[in-house]
PDB file of N, CA and C in Angstrom:
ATOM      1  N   UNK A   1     129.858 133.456  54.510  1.00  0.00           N
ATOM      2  CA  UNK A   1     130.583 132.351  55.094  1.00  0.00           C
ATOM      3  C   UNK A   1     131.025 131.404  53.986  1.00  0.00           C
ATOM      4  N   UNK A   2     132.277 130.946  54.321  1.00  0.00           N
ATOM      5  CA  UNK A   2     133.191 130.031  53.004  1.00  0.00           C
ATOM      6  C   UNK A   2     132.547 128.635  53.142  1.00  0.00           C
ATOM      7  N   UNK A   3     131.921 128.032  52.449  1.00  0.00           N
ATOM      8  CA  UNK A   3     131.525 126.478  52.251  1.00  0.00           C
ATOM      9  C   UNK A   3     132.534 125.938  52.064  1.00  0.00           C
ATOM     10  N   UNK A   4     134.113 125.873  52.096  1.00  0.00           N
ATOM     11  CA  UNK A   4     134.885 125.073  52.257  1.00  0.00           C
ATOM     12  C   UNK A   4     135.431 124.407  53.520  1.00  0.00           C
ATOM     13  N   UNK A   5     135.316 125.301  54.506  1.00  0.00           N
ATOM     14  CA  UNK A   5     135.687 124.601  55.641  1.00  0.00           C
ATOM     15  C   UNK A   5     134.440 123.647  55.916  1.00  0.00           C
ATOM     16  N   UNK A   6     133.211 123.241  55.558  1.00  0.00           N
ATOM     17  CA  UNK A   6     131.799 122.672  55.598  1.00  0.00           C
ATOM     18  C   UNK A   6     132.228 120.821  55.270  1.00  0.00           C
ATOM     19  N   UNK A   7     132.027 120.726  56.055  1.00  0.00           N
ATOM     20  CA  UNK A   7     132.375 119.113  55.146  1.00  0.00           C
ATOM     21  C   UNK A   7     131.009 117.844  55.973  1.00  0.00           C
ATOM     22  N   UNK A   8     130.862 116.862  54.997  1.00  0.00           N
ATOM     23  CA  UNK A   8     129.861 116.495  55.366  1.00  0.00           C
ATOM     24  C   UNK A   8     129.912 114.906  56.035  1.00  0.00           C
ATOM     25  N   UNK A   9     130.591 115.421  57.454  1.00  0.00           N
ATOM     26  CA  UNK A   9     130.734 115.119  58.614  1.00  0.00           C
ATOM     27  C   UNK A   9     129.334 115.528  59.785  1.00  0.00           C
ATOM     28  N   UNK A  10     129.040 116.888  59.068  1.00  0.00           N
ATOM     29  CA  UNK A  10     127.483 117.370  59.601  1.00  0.00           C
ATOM     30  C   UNK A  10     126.574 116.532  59.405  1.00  0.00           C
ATOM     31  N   UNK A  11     126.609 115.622  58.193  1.00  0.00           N
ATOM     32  CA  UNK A  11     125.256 114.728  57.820  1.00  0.00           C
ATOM     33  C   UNK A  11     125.073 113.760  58.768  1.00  0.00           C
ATOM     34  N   UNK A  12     126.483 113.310  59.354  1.00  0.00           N
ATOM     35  CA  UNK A  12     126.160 111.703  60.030  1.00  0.00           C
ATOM     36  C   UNK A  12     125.772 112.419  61.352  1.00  0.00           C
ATOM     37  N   UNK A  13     125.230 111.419  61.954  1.00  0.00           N
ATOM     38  CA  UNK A  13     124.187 111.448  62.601  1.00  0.00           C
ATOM     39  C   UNK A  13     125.142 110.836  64.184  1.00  0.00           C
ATOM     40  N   UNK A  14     125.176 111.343  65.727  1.00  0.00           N
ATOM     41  CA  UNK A  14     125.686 110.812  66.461  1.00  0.00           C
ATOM     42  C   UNK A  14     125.979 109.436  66.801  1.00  0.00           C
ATOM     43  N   UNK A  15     125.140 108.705  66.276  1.00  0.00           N
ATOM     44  CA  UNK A  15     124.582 107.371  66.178  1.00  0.00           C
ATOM     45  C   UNK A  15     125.565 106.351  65.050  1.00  0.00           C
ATOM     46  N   UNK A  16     125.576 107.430  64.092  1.00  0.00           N
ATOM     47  CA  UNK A  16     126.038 106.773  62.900  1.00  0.00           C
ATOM     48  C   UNK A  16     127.941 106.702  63.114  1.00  0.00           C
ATOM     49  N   UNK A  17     128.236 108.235  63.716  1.00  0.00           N
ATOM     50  CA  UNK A  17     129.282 108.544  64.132  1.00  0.00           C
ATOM     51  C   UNK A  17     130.677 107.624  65.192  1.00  0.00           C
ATOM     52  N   UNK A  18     129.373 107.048  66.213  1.00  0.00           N
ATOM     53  CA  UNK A  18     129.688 106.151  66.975  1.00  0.00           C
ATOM     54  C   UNK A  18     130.209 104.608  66.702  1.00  0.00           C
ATOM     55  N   UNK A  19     129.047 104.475  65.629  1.00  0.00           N
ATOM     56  CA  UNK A  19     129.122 103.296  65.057  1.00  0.00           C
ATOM     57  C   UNK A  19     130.411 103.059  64.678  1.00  0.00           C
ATOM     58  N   UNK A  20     130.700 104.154  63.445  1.00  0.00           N
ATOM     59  CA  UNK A  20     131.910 104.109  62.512  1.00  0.00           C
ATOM     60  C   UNK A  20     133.490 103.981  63.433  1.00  0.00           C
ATOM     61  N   UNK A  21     133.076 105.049  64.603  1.00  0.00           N
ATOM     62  CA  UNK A  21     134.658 104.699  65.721  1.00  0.00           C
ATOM     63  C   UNK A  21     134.575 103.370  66.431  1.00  0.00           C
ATOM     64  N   UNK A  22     133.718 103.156  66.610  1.00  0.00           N
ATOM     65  CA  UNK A  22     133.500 101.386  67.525  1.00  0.00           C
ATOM     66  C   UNK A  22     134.502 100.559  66.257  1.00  0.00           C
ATOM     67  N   UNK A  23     133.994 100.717  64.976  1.00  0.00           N
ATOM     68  CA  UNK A  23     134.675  99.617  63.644  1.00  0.00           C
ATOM     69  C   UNK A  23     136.050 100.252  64.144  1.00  0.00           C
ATOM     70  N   UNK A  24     136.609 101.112  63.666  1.00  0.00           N
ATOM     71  CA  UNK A  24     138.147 101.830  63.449  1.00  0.00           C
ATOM     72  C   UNK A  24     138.176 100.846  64.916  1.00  0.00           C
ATOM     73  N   UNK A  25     138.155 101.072  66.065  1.00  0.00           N
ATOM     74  CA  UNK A  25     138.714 101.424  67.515  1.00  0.00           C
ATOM     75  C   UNK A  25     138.823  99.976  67.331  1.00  0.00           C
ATOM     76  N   UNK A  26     137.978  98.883  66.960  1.00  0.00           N
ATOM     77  CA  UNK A  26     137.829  97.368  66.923  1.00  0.00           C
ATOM     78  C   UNK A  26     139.535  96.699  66.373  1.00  0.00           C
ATOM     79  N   UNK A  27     138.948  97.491  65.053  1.00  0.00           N
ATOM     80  CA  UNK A  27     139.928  97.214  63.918  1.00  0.00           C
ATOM     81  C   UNK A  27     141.317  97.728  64.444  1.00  0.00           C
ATOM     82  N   UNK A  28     141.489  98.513  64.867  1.00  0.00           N
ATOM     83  CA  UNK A  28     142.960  99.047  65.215  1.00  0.00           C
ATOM     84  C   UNK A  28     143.346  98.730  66.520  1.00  0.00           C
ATOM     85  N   UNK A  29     142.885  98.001  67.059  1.00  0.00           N
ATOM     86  CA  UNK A  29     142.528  97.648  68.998  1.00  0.00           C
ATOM     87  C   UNK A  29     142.998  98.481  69.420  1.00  0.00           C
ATOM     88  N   UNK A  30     142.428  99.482  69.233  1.00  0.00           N
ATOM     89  CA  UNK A  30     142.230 100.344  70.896  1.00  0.00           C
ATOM     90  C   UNK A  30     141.102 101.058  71.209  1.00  0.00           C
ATOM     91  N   UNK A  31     141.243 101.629  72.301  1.00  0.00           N
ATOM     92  CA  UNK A  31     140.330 101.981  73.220  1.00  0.00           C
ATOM     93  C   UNK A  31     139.680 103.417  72.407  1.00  0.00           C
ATOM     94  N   UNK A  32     138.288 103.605  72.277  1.00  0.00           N
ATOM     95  CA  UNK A  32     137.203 104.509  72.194  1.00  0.00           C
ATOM     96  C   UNK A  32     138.103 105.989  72.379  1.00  0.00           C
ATOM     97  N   UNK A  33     138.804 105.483  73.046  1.00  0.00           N
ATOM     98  CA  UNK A  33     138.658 107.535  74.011  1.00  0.00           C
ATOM     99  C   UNK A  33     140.211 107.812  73.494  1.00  0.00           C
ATOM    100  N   UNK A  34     141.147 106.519  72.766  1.00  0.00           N
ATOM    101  CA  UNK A  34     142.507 107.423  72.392  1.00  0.00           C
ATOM    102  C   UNK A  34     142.408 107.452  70.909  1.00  0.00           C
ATOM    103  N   UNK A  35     141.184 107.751  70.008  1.00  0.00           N
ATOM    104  CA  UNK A  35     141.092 108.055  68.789  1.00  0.00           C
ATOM    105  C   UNK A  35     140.449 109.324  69.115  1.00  0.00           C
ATOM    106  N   UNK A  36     140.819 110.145  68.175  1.00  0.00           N
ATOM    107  CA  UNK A  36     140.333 111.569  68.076  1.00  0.00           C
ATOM    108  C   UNK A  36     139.704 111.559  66.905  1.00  0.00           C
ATOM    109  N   UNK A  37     138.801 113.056  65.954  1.00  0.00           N
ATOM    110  CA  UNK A  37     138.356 112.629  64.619  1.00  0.00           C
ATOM    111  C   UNK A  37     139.822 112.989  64.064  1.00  0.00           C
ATOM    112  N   UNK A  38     141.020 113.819  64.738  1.00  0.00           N
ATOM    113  CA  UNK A  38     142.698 114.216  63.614  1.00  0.00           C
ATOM    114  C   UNK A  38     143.270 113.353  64.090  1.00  0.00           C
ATOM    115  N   UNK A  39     143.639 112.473  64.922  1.00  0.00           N
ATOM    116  CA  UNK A  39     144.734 111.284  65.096  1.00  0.00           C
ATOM    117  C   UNK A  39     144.802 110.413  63.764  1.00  0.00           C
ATOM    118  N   UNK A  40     146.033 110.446  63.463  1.00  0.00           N
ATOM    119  CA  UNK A  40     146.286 109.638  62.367  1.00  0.00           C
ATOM    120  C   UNK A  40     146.407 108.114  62.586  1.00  0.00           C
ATOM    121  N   UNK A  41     145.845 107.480  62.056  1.00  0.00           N
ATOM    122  CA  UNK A  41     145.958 105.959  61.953  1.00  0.00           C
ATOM    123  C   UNK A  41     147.131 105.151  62.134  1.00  0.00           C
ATOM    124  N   UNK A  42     148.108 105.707  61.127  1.00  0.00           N
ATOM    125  CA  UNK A  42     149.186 105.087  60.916  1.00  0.00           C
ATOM    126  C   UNK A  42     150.522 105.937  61.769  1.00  0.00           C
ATOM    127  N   UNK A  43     150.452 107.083  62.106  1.00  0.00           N
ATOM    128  CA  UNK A  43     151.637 107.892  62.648  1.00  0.00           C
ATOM    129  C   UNK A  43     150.718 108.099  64.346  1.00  0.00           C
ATOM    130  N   UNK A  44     150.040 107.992  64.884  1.00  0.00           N
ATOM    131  CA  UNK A  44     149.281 108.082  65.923  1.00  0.00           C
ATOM    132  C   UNK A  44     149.098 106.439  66.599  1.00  0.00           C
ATOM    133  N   UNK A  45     148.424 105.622  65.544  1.00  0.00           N
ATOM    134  CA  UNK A  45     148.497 104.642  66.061  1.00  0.00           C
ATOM    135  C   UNK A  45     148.841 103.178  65.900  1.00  0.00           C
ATOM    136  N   UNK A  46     149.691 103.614  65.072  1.00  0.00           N
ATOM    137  CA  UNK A  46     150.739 102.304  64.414  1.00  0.00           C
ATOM    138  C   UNK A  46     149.868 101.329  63.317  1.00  0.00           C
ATOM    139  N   UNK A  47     149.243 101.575  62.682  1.00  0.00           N
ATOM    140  CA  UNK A  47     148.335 100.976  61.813  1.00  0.00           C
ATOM    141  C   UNK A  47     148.968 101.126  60.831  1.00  0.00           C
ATOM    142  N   UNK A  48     148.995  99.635  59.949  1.00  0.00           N
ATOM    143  CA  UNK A  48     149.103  99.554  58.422  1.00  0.00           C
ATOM    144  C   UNK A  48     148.455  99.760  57.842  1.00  0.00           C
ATOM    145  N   UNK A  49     148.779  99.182  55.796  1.00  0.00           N
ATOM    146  CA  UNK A  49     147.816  99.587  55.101  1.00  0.00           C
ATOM    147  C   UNK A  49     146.816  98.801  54.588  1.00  0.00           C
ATOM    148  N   UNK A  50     147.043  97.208  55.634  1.00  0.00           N
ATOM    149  CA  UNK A  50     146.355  95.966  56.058  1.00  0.00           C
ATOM    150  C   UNK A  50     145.104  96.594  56.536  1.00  0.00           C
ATOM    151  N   UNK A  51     145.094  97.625  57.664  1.00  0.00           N
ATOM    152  CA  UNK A  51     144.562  97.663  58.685  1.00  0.00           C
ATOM    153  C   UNK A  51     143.351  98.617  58.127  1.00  0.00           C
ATOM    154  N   UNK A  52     143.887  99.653  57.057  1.00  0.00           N
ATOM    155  CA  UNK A  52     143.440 100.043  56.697  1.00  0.00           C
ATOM    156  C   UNK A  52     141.962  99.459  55.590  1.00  0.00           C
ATOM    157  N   UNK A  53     143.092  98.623  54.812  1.00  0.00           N
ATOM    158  CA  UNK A  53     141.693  97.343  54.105  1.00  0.00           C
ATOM    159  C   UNK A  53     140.656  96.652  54.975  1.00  0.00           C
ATOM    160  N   UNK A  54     140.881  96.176  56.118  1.00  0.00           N
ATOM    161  CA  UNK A  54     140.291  96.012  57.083  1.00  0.00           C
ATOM    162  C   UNK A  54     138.898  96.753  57.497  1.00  0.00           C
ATOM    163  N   UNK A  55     139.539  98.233  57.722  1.00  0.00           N
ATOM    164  CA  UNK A  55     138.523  99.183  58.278  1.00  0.00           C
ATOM    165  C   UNK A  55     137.366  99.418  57.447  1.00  0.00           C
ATOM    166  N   UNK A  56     138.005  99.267  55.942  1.00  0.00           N
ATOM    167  CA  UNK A  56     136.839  99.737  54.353  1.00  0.00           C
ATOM    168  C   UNK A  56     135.856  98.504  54.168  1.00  0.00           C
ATOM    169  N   UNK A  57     136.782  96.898  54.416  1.00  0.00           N
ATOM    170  CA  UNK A  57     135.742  96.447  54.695  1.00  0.00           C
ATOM    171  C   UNK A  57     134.343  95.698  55.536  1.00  0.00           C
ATOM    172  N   UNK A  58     135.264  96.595  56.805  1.00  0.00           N
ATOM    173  CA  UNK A  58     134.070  96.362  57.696  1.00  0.00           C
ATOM    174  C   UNK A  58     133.102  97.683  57.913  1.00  0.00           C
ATOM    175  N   UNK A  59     133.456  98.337  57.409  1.00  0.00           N
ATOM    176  CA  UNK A  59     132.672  99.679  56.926  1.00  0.00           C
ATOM    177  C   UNK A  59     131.465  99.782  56.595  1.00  0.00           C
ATOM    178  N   UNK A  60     131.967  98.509  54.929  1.00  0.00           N
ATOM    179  CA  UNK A  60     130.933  98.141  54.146  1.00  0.00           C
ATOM    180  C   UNK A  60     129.678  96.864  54.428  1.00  0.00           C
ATOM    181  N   UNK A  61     130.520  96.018  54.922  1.00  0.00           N
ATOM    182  CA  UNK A  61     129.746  95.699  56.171  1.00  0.00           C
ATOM    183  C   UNK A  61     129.074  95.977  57.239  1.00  0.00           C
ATOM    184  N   UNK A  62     129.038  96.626  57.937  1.00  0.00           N
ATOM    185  CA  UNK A  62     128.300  97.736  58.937  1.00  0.00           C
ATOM    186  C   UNK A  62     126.889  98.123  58.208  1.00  0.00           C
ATOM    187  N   UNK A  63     127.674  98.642  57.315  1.00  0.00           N
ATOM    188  CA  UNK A  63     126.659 100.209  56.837  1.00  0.00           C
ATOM    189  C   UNK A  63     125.845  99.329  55.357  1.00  0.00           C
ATOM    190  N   UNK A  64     125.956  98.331  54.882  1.00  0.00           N
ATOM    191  CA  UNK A  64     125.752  97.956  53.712  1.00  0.00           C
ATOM    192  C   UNK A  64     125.791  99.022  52.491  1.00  0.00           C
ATOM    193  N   UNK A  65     127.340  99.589  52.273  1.00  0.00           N
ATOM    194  CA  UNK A  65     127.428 100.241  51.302  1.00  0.00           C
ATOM    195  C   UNK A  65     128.718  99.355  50.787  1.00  0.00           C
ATOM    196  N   UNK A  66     128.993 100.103  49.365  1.00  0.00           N
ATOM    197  CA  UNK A  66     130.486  99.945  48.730  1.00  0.00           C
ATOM    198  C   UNK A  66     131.104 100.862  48.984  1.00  0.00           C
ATOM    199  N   UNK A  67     132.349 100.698  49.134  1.00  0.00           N
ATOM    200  CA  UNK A  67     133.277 102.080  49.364  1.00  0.00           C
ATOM    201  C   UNK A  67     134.778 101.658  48.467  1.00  0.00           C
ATOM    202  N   UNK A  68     134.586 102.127  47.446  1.00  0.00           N
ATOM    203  CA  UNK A  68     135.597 102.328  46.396  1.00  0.00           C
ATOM    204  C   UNK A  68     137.190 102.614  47.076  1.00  0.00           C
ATOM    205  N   UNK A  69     137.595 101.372  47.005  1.00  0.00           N
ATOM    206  CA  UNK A  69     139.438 101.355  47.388  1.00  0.00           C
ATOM    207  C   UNK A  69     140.353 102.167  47.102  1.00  0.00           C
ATOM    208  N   UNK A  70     140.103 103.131  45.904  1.00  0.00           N
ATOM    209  CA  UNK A  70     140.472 104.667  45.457  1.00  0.00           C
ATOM    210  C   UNK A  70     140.218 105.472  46.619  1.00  0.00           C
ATOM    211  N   UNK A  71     139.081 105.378  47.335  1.00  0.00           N
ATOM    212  CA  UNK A  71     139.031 106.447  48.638  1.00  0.00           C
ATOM    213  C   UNK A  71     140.076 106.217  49.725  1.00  0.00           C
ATOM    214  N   UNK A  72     140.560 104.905  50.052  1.00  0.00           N
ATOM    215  CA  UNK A  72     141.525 104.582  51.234  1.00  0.00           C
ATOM    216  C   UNK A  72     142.351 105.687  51.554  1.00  0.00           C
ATOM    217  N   UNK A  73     143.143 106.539  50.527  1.00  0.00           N
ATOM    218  CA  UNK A  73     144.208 107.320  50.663  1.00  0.00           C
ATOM    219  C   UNK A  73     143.321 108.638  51.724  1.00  0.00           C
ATOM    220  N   UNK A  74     142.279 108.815  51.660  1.00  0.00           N
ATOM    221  CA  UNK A  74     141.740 109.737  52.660  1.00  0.00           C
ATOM    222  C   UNK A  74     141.745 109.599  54.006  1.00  0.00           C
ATOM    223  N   UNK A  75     141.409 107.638  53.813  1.00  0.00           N
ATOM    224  CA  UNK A  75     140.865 107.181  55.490  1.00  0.00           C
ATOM    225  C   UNK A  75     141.733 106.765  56.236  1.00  0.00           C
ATOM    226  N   UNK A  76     142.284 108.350  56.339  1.00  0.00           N
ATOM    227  CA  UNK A  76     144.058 108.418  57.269  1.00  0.00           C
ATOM    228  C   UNK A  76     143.281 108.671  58.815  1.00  0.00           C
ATOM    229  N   UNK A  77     141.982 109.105  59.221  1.00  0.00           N
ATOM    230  CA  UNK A  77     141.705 109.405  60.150  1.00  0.00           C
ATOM    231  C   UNK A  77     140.175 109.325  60.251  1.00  0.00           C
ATOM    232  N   UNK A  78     139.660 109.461  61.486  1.00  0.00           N
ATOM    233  CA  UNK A  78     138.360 109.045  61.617  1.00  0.00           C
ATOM    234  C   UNK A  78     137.505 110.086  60.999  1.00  0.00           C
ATOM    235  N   UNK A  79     137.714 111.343  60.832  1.00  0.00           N
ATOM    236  CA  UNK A  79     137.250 112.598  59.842  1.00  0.00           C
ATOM    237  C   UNK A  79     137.242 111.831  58.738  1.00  0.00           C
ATOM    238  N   UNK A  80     138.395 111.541  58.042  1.00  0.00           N
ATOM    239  CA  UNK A  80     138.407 111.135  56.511  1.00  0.00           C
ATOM    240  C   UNK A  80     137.472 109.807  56.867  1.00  0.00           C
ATOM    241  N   UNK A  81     137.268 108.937  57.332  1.00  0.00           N
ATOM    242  CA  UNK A  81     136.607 107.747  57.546  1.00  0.00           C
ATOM    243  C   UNK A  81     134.908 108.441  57.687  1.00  0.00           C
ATOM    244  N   UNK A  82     134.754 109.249  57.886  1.00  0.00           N
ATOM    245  CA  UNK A  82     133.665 109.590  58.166  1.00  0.00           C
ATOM    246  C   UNK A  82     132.963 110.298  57.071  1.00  0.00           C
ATOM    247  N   UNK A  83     133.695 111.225  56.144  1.00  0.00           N
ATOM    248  CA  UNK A  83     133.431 111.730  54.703  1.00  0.00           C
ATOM    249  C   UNK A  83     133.549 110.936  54.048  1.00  0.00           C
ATOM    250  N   UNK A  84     134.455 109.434  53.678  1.00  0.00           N
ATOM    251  CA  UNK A  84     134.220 108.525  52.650  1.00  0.00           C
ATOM    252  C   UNK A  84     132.914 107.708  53.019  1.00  0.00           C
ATOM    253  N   UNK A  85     132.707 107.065  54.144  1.00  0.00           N
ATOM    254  CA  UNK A  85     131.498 106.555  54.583  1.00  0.00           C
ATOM    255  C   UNK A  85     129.990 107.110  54.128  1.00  0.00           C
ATOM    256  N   UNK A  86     130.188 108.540  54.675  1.00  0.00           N
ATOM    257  CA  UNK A  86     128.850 109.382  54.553  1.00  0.00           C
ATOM    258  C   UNK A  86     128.573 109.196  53.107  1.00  0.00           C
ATOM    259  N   UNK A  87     129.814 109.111  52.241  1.00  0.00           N
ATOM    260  CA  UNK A  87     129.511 109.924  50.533  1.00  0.00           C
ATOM    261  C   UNK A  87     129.385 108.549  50.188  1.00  0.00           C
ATOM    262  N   UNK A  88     129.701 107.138  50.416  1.00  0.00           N
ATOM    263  CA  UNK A  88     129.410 106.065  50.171  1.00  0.00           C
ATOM    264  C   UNK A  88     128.027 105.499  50.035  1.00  0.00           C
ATOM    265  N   UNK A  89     127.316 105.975  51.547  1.00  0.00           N
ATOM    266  CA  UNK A  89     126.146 105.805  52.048  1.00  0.00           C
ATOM    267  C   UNK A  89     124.827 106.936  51.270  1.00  0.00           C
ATOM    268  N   UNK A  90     125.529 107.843  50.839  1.00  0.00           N
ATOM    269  CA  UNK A  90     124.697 109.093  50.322  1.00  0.00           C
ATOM    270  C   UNK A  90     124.295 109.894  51.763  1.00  0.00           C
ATOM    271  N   UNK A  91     124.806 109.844  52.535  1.00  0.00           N
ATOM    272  CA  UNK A  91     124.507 110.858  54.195  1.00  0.00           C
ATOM    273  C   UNK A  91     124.599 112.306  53.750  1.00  0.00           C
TER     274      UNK A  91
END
């Protein structure tokens, strides 16, 4: 089996998972259930790249980590939000 499709989205924890869409869903106002982990932020749900600074630092807030502003270009979606977080946090 290929360890590339593997991404460590497995580490976080349902709990942790939840957390992280409550911030996005806050931050982007909307509702829980019209974010998916592939809906794009900005072409899905009209989000800037305001919105985006926003999300990293309430992230870091949340979770008491740093999350390096070089990662943003990933956290196009709640997947990518969820692999910069985890690798932030060490998950």
């Amino acid at each position: 089996m290929s360890t590339e499709n593997i991404t460590t989205t497995a580490a976080i924890s349902p709990e942790q998972a939840e957390r992280i869409k409550r911030v996005v869903c806050e931050i982007l106002e909307i509702g829980e259930d019209e974010v998916t982990e592939t809906s794009l932020f900005i072409e899905d749900h009209e989000a800037d790249s305001l919105r985006a600074i926003e999300i990293l630092a309430s992230l870091e807030k949340e979770f008491g980590v740093v999350i390096d502003q070089a990662e943003l270009p990933k956290m196009v979606n709640l997947r990518g939000v969820h692999l910069v977080t985890a690798d932030a946090a060490g998950w």
